[in-house]
N, C-alpha and C. Protein backbone atom coordinates (compact mmCIF):
# COMPACT_ATOMS: atom_id res chain seq x y z
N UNK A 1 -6.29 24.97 68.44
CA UNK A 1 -5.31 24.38 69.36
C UNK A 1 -5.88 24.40 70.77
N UNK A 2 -6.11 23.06 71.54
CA UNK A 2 -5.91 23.34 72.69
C UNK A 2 -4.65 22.97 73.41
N UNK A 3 -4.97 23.32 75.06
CA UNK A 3 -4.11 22.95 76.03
C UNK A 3 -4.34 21.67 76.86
N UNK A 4 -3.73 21.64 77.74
CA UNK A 4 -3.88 20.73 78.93
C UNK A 4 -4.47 21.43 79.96
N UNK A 5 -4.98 21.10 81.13
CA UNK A 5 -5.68 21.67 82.32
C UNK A 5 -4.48 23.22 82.96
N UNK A 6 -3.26 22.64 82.92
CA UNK A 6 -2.59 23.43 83.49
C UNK A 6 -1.42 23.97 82.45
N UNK A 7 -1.95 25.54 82.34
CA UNK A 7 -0.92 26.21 81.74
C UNK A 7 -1.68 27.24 80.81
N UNK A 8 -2.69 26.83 80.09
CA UNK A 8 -3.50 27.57 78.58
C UNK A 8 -4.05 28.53 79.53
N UNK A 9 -3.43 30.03 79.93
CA UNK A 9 -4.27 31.01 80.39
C UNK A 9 -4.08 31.09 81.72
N UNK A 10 -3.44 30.20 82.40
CA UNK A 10 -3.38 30.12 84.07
C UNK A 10 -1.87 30.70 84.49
N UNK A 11 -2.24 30.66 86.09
CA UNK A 11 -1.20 31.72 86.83
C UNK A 11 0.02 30.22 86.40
N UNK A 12 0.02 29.10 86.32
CA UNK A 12 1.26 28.47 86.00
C UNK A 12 1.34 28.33 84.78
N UNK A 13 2.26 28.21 84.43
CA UNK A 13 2.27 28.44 82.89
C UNK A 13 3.45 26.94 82.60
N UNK A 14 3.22 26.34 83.54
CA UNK A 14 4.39 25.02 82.97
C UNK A 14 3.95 24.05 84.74
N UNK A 15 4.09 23.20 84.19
CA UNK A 15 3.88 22.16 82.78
C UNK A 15 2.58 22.60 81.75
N UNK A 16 2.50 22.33 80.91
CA UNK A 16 1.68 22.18 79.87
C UNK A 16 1.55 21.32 78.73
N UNK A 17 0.68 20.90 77.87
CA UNK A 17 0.21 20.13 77.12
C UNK A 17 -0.37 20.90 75.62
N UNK A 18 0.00 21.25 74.78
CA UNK A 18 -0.35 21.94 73.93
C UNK A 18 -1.11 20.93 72.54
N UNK A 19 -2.38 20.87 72.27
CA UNK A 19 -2.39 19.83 71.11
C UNK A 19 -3.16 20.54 69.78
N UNK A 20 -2.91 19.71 68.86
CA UNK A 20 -3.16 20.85 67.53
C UNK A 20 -4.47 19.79 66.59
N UNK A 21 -5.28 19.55 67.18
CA UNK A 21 -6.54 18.35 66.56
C UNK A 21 -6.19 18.26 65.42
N UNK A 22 -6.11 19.07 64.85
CA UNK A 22 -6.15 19.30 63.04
C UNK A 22 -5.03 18.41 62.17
N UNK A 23 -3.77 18.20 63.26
CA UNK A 23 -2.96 18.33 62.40
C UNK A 23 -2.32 16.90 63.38
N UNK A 24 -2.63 16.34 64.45
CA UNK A 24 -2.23 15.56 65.16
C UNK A 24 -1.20 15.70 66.14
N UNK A 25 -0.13 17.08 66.08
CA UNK A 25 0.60 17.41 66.66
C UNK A 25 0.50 17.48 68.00
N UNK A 26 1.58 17.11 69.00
CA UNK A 26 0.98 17.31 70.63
C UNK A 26 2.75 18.07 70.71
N UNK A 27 2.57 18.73 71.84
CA UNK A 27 3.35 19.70 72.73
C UNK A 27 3.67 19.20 74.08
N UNK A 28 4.38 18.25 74.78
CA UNK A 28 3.76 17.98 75.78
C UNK A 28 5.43 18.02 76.52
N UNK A 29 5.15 18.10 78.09
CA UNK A 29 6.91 17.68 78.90
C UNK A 29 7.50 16.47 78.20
N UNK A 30 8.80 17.33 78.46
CA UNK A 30 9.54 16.22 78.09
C UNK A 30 9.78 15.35 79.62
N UNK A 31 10.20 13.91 79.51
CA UNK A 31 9.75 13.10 80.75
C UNK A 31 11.03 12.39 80.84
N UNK A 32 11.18 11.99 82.04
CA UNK A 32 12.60 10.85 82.51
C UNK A 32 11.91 9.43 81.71
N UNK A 33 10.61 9.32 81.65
CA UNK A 33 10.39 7.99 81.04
C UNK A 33 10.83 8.14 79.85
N UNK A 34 10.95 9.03 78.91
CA UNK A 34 10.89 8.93 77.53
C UNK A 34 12.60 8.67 77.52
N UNK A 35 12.86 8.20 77.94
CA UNK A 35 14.53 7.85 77.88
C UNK A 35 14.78 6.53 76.76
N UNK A 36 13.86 5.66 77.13
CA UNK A 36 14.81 4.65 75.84
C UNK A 36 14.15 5.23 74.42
N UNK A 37 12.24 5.63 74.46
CA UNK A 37 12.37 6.06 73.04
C UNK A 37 13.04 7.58 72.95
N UNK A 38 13.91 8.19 73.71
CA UNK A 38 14.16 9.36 73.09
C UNK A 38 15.83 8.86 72.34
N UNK A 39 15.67 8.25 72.79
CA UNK A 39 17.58 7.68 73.40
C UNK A 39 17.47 7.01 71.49
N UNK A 40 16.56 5.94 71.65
CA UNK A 40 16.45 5.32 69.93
C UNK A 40 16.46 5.93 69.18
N UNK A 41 15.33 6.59 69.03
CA UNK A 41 15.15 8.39 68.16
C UNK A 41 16.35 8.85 67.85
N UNK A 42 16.90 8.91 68.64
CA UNK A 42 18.22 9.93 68.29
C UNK A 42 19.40 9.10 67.56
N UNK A 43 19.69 7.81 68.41
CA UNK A 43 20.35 6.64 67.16
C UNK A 43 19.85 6.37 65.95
N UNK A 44 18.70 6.20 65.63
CA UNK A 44 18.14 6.11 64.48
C UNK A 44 19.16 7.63 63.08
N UNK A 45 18.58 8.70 64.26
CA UNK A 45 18.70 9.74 63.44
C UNK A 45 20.17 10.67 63.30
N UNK A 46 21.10 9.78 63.54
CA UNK A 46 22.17 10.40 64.18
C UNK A 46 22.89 11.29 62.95
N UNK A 47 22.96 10.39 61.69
CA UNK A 47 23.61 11.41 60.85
C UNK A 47 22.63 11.98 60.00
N UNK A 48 21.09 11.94 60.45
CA UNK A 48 20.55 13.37 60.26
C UNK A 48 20.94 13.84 60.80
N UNK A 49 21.27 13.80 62.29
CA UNK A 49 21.06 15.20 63.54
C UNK A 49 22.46 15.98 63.65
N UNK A 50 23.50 15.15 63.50
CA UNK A 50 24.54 15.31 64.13
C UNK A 50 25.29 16.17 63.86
N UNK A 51 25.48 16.58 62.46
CA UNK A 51 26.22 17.73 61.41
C UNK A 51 25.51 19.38 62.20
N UNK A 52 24.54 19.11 62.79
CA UNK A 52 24.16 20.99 63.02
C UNK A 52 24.01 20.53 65.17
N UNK A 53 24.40 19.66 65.62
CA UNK A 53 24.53 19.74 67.30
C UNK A 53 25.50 20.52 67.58
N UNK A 54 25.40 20.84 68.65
CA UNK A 54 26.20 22.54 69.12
C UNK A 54 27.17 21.28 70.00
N UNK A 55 28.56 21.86 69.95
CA UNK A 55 29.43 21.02 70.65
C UNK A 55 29.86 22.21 71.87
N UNK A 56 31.35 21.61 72.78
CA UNK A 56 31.31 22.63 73.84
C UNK A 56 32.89 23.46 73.50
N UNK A 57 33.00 23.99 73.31
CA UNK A 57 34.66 24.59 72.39
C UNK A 57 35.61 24.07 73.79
N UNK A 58 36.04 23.92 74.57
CA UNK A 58 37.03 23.09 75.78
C UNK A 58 37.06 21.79 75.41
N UNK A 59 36.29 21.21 74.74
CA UNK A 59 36.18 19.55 74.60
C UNK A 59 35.06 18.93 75.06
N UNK A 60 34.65 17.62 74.56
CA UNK A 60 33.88 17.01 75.38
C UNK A 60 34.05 16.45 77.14
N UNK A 61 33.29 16.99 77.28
CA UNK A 61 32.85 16.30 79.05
C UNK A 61 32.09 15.11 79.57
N UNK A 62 31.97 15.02 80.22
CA UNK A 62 31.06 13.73 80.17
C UNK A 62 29.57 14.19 80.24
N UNK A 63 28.76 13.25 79.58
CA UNK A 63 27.82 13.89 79.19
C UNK A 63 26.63 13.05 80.14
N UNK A 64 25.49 14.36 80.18
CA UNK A 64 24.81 13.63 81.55
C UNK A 64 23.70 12.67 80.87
N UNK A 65 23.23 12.14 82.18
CA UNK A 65 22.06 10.64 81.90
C UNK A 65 20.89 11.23 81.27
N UNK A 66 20.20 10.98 80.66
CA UNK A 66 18.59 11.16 80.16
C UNK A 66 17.99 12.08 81.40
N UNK A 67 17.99 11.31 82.38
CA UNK A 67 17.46 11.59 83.62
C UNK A 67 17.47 13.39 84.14
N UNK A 68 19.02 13.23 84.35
CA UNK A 68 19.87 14.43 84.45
C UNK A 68 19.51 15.28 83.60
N UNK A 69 19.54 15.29 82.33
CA UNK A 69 19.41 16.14 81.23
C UNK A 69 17.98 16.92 81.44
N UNK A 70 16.80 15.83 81.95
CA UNK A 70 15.56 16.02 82.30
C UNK A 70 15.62 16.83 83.11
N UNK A 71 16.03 16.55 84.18
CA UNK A 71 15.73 17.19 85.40
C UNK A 71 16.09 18.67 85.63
N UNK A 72 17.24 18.73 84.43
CA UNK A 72 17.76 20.15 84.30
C UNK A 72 17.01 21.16 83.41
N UNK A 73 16.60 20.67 82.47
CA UNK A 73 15.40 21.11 81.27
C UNK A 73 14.20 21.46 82.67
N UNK A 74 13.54 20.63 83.32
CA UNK A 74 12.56 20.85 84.51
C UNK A 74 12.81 22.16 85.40
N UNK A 75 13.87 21.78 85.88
CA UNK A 75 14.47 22.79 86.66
C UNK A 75 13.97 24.60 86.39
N UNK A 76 14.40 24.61 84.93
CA UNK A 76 15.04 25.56 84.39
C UNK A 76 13.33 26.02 83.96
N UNK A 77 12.40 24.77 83.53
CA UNK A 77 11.23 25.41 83.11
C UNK A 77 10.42 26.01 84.23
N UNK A 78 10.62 25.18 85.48
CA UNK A 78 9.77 25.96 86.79
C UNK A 78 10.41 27.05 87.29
N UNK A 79 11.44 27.40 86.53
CA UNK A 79 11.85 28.67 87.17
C UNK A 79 11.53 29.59 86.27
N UNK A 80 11.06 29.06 84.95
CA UNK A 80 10.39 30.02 83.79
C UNK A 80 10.87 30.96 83.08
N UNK A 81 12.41 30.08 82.91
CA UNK A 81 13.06 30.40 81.85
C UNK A 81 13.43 29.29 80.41
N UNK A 82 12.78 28.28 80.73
CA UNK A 82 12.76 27.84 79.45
C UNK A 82 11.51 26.77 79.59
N UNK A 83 11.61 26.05 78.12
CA UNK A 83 10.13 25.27 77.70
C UNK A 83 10.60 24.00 77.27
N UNK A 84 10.76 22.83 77.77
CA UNK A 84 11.33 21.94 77.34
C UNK A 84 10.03 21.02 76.80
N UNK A 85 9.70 20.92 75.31
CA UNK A 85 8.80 19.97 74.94
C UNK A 85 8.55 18.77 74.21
N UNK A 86 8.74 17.26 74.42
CA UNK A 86 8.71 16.45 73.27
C UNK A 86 7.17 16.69 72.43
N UNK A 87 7.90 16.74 70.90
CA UNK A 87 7.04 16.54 70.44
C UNK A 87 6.36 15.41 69.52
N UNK A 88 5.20 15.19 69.59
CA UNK A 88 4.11 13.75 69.07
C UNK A 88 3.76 14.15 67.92
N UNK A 89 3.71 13.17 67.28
CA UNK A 89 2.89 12.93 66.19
C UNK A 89 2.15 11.55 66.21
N UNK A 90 0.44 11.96 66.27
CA UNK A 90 -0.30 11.02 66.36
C UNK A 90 0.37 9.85 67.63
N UNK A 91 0.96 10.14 68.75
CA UNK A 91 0.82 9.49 70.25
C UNK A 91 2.52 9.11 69.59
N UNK A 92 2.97 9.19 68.68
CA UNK A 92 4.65 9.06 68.00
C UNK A 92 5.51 9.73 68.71
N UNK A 93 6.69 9.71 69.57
CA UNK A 93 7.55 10.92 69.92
C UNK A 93 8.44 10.78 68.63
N UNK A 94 8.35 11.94 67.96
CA UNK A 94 9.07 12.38 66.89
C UNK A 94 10.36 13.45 66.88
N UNK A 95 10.07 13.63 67.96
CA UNK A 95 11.37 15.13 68.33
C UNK A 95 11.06 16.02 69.65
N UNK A 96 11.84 17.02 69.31
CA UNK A 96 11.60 17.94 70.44
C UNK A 96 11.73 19.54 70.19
N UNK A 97 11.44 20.67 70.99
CA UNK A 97 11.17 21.72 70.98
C UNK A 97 11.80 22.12 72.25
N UNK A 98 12.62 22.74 72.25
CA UNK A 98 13.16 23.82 73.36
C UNK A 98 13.09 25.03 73.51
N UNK A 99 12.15 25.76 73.77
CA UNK A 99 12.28 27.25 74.15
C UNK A 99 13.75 27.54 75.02
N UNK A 100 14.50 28.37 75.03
CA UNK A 100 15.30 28.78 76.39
C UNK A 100 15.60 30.30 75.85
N UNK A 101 16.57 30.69 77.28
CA UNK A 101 16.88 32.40 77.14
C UNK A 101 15.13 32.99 77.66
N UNK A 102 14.35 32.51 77.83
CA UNK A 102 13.13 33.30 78.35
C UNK A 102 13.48 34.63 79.31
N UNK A 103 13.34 35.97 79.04
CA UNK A 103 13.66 36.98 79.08
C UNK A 103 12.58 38.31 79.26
N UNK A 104 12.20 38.42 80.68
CA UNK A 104 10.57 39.28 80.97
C UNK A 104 11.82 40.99 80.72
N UNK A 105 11.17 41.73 81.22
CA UNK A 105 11.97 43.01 81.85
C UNK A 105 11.52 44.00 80.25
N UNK A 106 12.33 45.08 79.75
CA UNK A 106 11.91 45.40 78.67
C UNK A 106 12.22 44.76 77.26
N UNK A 107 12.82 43.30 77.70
CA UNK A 107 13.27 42.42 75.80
C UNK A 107 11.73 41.43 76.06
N UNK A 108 11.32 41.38 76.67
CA UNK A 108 10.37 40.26 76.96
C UNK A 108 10.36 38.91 75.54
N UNK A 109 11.90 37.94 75.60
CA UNK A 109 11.84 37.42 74.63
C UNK A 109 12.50 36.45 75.04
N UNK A 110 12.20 35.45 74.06
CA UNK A 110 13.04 33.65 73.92
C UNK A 110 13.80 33.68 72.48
N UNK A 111 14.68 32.96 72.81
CA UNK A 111 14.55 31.74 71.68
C UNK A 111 14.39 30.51 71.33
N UNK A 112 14.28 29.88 70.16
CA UNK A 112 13.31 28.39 70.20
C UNK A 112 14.48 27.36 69.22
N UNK A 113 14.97 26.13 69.83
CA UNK A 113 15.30 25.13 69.13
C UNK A 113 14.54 24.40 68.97
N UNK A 114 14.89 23.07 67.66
CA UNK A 114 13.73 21.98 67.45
C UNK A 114 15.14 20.93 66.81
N UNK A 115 14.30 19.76 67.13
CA UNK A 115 15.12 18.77 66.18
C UNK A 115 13.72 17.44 65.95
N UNK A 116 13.77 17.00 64.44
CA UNK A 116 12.77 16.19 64.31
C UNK A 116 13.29 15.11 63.77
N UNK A 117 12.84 13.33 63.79
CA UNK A 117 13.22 12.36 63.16
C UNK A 117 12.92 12.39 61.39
N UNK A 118 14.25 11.87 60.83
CA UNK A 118 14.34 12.32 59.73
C UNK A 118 12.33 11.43 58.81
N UNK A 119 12.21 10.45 59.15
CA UNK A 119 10.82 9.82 58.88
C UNK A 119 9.70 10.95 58.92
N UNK A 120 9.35 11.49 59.87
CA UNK A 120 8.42 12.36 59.82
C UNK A 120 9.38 13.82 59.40
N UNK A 121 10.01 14.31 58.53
CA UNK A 121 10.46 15.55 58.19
C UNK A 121 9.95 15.73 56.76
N UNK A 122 9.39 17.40 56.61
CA UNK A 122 8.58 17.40 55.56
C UNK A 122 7.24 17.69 55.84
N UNK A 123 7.04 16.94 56.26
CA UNK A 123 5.13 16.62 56.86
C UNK A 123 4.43 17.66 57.56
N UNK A 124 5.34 18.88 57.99
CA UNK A 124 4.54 20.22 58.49
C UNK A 124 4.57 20.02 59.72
N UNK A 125 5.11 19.06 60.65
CA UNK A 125 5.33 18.54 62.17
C UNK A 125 5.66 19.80 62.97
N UNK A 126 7.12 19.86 62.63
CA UNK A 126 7.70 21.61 63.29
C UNK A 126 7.44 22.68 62.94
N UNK A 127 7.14 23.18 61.77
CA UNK A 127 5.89 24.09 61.42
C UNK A 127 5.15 24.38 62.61
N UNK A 128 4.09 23.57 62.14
CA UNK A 128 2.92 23.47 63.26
C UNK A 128 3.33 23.75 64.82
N UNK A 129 4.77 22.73 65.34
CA UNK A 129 4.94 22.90 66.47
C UNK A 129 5.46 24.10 66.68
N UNK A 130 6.56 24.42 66.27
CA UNK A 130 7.06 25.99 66.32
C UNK A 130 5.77 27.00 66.47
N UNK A 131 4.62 26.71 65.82
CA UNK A 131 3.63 28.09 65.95
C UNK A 131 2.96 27.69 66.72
N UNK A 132 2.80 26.90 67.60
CA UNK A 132 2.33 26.14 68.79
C UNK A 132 2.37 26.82 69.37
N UNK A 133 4.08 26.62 69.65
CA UNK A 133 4.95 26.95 71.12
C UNK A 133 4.74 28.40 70.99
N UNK A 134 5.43 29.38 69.93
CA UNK A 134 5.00 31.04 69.65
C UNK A 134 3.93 31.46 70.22
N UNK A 135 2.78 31.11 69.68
CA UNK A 135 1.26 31.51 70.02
C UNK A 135 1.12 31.28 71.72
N UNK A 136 1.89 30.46 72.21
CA UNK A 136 1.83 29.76 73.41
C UNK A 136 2.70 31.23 74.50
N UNK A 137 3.71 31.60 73.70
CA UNK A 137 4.55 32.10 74.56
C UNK A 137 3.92 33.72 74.40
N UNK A 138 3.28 34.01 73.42
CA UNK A 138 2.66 35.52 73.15
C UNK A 138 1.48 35.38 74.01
N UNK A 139 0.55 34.70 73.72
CA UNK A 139 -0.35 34.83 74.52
C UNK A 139 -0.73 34.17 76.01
N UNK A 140 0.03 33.51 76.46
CA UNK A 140 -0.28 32.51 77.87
C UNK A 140 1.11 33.33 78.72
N UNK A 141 2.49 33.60 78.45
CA UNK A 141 3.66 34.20 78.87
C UNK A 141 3.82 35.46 78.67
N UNK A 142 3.12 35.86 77.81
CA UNK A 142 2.71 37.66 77.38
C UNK A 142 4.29 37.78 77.02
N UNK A 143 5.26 37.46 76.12
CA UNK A 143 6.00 37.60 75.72
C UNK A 143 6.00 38.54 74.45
N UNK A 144 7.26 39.17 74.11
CA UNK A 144 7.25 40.52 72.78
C UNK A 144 7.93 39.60 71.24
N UNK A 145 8.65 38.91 71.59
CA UNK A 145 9.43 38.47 70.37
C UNK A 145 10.30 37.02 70.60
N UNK A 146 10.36 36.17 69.90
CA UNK A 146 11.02 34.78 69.77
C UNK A 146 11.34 35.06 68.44
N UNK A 147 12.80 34.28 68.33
CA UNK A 147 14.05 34.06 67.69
C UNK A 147 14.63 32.95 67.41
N UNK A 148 14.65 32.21 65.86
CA UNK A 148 15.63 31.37 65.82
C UNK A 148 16.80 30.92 65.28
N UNK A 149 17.86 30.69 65.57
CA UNK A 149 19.31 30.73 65.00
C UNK A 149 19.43 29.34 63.82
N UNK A 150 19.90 29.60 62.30
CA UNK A 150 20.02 28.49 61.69
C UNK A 150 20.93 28.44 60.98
N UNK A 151 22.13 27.42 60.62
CA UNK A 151 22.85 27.28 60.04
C UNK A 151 22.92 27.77 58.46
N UNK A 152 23.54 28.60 57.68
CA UNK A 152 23.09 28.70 56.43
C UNK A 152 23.20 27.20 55.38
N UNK A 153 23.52 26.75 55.77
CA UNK A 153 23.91 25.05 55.30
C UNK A 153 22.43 24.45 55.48
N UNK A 154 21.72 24.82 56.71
CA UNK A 154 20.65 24.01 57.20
C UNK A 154 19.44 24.19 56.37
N UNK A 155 19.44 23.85 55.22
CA UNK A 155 17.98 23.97 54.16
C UNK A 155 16.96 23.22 55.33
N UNK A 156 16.78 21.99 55.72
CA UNK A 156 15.55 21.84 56.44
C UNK A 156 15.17 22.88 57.21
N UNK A 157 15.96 23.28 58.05
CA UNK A 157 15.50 24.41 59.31
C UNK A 157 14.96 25.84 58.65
N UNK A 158 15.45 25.93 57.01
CA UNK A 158 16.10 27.16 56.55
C UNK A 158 14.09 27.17 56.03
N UNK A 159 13.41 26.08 55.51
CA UNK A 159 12.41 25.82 54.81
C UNK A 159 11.18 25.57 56.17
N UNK A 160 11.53 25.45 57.37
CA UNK A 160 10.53 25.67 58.69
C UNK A 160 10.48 27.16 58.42
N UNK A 161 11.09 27.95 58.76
CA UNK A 161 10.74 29.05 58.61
C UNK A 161 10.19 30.22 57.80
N UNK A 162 10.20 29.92 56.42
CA UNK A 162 10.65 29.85 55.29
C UNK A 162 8.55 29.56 55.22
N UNK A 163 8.25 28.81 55.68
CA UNK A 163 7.06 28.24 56.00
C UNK A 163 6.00 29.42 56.97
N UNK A 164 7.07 29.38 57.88
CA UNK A 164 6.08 30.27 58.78
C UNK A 164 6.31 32.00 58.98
N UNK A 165 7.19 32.22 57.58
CA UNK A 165 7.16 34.20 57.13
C UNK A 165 7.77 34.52 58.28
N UNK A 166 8.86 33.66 59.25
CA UNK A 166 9.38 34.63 59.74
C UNK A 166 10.51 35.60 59.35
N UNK A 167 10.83 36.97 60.01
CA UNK A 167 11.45 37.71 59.32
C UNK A 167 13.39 37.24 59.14
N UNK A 168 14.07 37.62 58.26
CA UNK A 168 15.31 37.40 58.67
C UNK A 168 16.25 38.23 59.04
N UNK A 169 16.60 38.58 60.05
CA UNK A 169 17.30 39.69 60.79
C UNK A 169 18.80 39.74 60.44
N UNK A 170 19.45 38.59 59.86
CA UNK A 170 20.73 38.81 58.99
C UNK A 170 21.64 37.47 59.66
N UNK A 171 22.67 37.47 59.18
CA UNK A 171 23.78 37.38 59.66
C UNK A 171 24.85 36.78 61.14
N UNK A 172 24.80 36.16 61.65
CA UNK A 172 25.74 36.17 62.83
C UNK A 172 26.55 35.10 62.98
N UNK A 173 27.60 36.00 62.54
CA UNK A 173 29.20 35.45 62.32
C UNK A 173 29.37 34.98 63.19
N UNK A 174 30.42 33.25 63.41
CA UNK A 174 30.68 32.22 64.25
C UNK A 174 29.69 32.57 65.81
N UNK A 175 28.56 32.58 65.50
CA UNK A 175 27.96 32.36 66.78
C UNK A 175 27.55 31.28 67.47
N UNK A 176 27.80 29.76 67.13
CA UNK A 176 27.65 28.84 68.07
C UNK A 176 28.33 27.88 67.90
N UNK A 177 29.30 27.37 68.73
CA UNK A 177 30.42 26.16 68.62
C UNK A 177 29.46 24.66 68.26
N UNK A 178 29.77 24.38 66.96
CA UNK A 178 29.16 22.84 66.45
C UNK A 178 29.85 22.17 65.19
N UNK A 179 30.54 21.10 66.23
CA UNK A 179 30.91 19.88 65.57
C UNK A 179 32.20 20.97 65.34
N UNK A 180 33.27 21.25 66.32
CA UNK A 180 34.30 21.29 66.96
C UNK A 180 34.90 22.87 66.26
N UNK A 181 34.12 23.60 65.78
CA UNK A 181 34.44 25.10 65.09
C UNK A 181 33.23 25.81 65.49
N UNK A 182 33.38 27.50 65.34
CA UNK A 182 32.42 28.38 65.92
C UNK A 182 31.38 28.31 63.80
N UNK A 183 30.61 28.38 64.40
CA UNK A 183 29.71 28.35 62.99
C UNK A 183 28.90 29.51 63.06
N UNK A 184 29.34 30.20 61.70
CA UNK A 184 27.94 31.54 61.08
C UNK A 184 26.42 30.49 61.21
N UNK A 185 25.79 31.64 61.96
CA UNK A 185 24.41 31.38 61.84
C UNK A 185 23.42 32.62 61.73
N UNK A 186 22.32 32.36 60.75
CA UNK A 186 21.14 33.16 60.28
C UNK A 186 19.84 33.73 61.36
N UNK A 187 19.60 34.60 61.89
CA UNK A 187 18.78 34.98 62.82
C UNK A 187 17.16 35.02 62.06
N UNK A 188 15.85 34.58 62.68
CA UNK A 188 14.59 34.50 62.18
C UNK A 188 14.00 35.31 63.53
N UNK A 189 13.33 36.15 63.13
CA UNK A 189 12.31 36.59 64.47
C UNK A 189 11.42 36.75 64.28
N UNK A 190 9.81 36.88 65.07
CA UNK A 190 8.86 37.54 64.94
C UNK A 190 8.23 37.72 66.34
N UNK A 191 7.65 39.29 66.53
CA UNK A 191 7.30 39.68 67.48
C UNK A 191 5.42 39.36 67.36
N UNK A 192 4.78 39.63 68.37
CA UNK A 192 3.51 39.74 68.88
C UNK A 192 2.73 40.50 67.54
N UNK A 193 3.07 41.76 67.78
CA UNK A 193 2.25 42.05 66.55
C UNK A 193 2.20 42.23 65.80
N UNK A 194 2.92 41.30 65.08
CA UNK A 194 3.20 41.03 63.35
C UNK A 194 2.21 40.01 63.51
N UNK A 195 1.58 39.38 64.41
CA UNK A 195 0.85 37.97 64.07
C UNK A 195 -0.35 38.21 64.84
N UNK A 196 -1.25 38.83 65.08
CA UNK A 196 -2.43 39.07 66.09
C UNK A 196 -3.39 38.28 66.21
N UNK A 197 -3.40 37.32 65.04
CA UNK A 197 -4.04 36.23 65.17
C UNK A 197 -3.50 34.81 65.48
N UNK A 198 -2.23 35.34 65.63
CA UNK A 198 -1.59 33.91 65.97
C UNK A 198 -0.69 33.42 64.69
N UNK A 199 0.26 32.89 65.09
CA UNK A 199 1.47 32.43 64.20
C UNK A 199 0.58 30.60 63.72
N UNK A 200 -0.28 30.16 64.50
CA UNK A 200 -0.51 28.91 64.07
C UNK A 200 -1.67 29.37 62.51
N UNK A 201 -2.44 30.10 62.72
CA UNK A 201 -3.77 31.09 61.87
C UNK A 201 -3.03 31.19 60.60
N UNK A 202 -1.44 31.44 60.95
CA UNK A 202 -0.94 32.81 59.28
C UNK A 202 -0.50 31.03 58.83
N UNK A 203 0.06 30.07 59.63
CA UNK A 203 0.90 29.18 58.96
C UNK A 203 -0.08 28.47 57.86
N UNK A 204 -1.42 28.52 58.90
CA UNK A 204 -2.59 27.91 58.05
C UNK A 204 -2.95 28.45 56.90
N UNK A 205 -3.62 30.33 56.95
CA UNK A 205 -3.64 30.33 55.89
C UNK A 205 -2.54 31.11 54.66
N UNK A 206 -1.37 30.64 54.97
CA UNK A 206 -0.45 30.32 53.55
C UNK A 206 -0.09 28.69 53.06
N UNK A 207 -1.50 27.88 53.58
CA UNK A 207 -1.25 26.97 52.56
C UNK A 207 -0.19 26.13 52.04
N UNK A 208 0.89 26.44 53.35
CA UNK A 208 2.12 25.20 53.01
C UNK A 208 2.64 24.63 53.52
């Protein structure tokens, strides 16, 4: 895996460009341009996506522009608490990757969302990207542990992980309001040194 000029090892650690040769995968900002293909993407994929989106328990609000949404994801990454990344396949925007909750002090930890177009699902896309972003945040952010929350309903998300041996920490009753009720969700973690060679190394060699 490489990086982009700015971020792989340096005092800034965002923006960055993360790419995976092997596998075609790129890591890269998410952008105010990517508005009409992110905007399609997501019509295309709506009743893939829509059954596991986190809603707001008060009701809907009005919901902000592409732009807005950007600028707040930006915001939030130069202040280096979260990682907002579309992710490519072969120069494709296929989805995205959100680190947030970035957390130094003694938890030194994140957690990581993803959502991918149902066309490329299967294909090892978020796999790959998920151990991207990990390897990215252990070794470039010197982070201890990343975490991800999944619906027990959610077999795709349930089989990303499932993929990459992370551990399952149990249980957590109605923890996130989606699609207008609080929903049980499944905790995945893995810390630094369960993986010393890197979470992208173990995904590789188990071969799936």
């Amino acid at each position: 895996m490489t990086a982009g000029a700015r971020g792989w090892g340096l005092s800034r650690p965002w923006p960055v460009t993360l790419t995976d040769e092997l596998s075609g995968v790129v890591l890269r900002p998410l952008r105010r341009r990517d508005g009409i293909e992110w905007s399609a993407l997501r019509e295309r994929n709506a009743a893939w996506l829509d059954e596991w989106e986190a809603t707001s328990p008060t009701g809907p609000g009005t919901a902000p522009t592409f732009g807005e949404y950007v600028r707040l994801l930006t915001a939030q990454a130069r202040a280096g608490t979260a990682l907002p990344f579309a992710v490519e396949l072969e120069g494709e925007l296929v989805g995205q990757l959100t680190v947030s909750g970035i957390t130094y002090g003694s938890l030194r930890g994140a957690a990581l969302g993803y959502w991918i177009g149902e066309h490329v699902a299967g294909r090892g896309v978020i796999p790959t990207a998920v151990a991207m972003s990990v390897d990215y945040m252990f070794t470039v952010l010197g982070l201890h542990r990343v975490e991800v929350n999944i619906r027990p309903e959610n077999r795709p998300s349930l089989r990303v992980v499932e993929k990459l041996g992370l551990r399952d920490e149990g249980l957590r009753e109605r923890y996130l309001h989606i699609r207008g009720d609080w929903r049980d969700h499944r905790t995945f973690a893995i810390t630094a040194d369960e993986v010393p060679d890197g979470l992208l190394a173990r995904l590789r060699s188990r071969g799936v």
